[in-house]
Protein backbone atom coordinates (compact mmCIF):
# COMPACT_ATOMS: atom_id res chain seq x y z
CA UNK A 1 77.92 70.41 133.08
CA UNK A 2 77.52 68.07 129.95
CA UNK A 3 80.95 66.71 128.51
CA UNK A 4 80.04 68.40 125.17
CA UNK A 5 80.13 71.30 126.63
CA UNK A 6 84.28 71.28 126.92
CA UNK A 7 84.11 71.28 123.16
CA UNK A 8 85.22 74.76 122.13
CA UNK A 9 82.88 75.97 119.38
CA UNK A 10 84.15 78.16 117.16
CA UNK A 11 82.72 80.01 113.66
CA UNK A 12 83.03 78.09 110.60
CA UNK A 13 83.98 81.89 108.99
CA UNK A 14 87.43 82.14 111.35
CA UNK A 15 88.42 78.54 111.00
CA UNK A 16 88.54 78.72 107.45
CA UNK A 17 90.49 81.84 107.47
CA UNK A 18 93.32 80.62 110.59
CA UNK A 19 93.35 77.69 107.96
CA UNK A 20 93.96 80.12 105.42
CA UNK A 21 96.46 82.16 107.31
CA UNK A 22 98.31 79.67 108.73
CA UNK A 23 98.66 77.80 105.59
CA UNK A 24 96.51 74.69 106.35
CA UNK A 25 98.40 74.31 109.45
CA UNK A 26 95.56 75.05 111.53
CA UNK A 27 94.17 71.84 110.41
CA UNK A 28 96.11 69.54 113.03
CA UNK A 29 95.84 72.92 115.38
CA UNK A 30 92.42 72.27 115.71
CA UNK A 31 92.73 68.53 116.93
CA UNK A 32 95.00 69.72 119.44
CA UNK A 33 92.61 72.36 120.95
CA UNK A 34 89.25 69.90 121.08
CA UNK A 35 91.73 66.79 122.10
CA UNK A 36 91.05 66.98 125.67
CA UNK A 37 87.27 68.37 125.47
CA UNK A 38 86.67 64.96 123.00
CA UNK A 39 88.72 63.18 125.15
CA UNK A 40 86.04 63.37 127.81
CA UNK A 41 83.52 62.05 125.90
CA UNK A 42 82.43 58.54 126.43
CA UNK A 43 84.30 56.42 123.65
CA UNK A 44 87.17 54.00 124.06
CA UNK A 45 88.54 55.48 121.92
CA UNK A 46 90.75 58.86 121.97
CA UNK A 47 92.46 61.52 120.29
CA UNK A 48 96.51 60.96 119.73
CA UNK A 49 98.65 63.76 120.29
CA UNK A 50 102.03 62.28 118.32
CA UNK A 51 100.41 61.96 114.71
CA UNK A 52 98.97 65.37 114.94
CA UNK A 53 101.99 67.09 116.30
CA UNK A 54 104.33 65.41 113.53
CA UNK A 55 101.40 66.41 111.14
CA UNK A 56 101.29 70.25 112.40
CA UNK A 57 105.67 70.17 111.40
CA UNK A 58 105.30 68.20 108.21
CA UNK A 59 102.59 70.86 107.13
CA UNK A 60 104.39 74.08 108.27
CA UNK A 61 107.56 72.51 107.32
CA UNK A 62 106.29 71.89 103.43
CA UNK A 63 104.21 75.57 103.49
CA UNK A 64 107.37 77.45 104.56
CA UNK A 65 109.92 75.15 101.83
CA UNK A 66 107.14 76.20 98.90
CA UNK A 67 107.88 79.84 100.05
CA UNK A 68 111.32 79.59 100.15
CA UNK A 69 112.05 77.78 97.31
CA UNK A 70 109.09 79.64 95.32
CA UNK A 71 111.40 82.42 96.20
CA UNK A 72 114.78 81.08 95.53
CA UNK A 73 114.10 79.82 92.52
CA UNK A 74 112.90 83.15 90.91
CA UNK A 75 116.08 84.40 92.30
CA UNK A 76 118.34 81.07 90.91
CA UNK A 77 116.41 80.04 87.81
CA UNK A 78 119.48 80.76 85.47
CA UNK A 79 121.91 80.25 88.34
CA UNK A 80 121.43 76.69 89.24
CA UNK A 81 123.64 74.12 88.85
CA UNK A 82 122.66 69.96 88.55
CA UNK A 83 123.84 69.61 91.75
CA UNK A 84 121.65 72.32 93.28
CA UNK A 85 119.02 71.61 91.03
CA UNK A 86 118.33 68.02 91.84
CA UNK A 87 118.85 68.59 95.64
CA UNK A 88 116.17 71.09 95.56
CA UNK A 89 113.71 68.63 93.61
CA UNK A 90 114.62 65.58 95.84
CA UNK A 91 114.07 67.77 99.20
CA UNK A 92 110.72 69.02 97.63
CA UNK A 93 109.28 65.02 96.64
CA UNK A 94 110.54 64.54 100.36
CA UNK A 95 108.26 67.26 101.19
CA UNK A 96 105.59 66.28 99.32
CA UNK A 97 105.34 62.59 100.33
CA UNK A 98 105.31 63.64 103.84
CA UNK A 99 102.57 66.09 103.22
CA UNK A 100 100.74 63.19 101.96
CA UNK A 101 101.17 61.01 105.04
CA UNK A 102 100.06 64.35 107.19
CA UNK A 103 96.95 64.22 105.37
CA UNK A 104 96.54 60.90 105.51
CA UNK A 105 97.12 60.81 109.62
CA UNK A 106 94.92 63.54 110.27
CA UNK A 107 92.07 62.27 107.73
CA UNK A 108 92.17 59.06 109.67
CA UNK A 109 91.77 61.48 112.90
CA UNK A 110 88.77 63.35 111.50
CA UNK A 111 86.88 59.44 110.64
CA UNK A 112 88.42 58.77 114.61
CA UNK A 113 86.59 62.03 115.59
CA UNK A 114 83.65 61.22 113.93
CA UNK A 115 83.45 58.21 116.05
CA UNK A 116 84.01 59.54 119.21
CA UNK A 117 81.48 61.62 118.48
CA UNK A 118 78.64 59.20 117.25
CA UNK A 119 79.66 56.74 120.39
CA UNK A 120 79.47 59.24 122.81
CA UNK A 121 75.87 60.65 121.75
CA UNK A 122 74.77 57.01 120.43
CA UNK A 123 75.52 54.69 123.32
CA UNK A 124 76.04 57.08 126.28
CA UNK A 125 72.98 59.94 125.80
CA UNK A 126 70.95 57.53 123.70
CA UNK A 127 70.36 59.81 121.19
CA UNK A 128 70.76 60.01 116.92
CA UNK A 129 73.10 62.37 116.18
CA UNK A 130 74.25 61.93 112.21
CA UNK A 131 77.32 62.73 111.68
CA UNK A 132 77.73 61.95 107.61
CA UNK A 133 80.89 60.04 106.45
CA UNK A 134 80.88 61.38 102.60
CA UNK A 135 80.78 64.97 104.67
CA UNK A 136 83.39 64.26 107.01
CA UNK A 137 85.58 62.82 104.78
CA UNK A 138 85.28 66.04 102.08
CA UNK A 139 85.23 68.56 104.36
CA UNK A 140 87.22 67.19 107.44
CA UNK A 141 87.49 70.12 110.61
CA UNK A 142 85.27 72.17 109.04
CA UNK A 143 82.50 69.90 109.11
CA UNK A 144 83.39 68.46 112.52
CA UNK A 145 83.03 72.13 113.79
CA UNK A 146 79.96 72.33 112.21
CA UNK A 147 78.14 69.86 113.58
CA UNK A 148 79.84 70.52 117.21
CA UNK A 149 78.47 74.17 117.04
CA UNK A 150 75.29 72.46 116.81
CA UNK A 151 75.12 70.33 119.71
């Protein structure tokens, strides 16, 4: 058995929609479920767990405050006091900027990915897999997928 093999392939059509359903959460889900599988592969270097995990909160986290306070605030919006008002902006830019570093940890796991990837089938099977940067950086997991349902 190849180590590629381990790497779960899955249709392009359901990740987008557990991405969808799960409100982008599925995003660091899907590092989690190839982490081991790509963690096989000939590279030194491997998947983290600790940025993704704090990445899979942060993102539920700031889907299910957008609900809630999406929510509240149709119920408050002549109710609200200063107090309450600027609380619920300050918790929301709190929110916000650590959406941003989510992103930003698991786009720097999709470029790691990409590496693994091109290391592993590069120096180890010898062969020329391309694996575009421009693509992986637009298009992240779902690209990633792509080109591991290929393989």
């Amino acid at each position: 058995m190849r180590e590629t093999d381990h790497l779960k392939k899955t249709p392009l059509w359901w990740l987008f929609l557990l991405n969808f359903v799960t409100a982008g959460v599925w995003w660091a889900i899907w590092f989690l479920e190839q982490r081991d599988a790509l963690n096989r592969l000939h590279s030194r270097e491997k998947v983290g767990k600790n940025g993704i995990l704090f990445s899979a909160v942060v993102l539920a986290a700031s889907a299910i405050w957008s609900i809630v306070t999406t929510y509240l605030m149709d119920l408050w919006v002549f109710d609200l006091d200063l107090d309450t008002l600027i609380t619920v902006t300050v918790a929301g830019i709190i929110t916000n900027v650590a959406a941003l570093v989510a992103t930003i940890i698991l786009t720097l796991e999709a470029l790691k990915v990409r590496r693994i990837l091109r290391k592993h089938f590069k120096d180890y099977l010898n062969m020329d897999v391309h694996i575009s940067l421009l693509w992986t950086l637009l298009f992240q997991i779902f690209y990633l997928q792509y080109k591991i349902n290929r393989l």
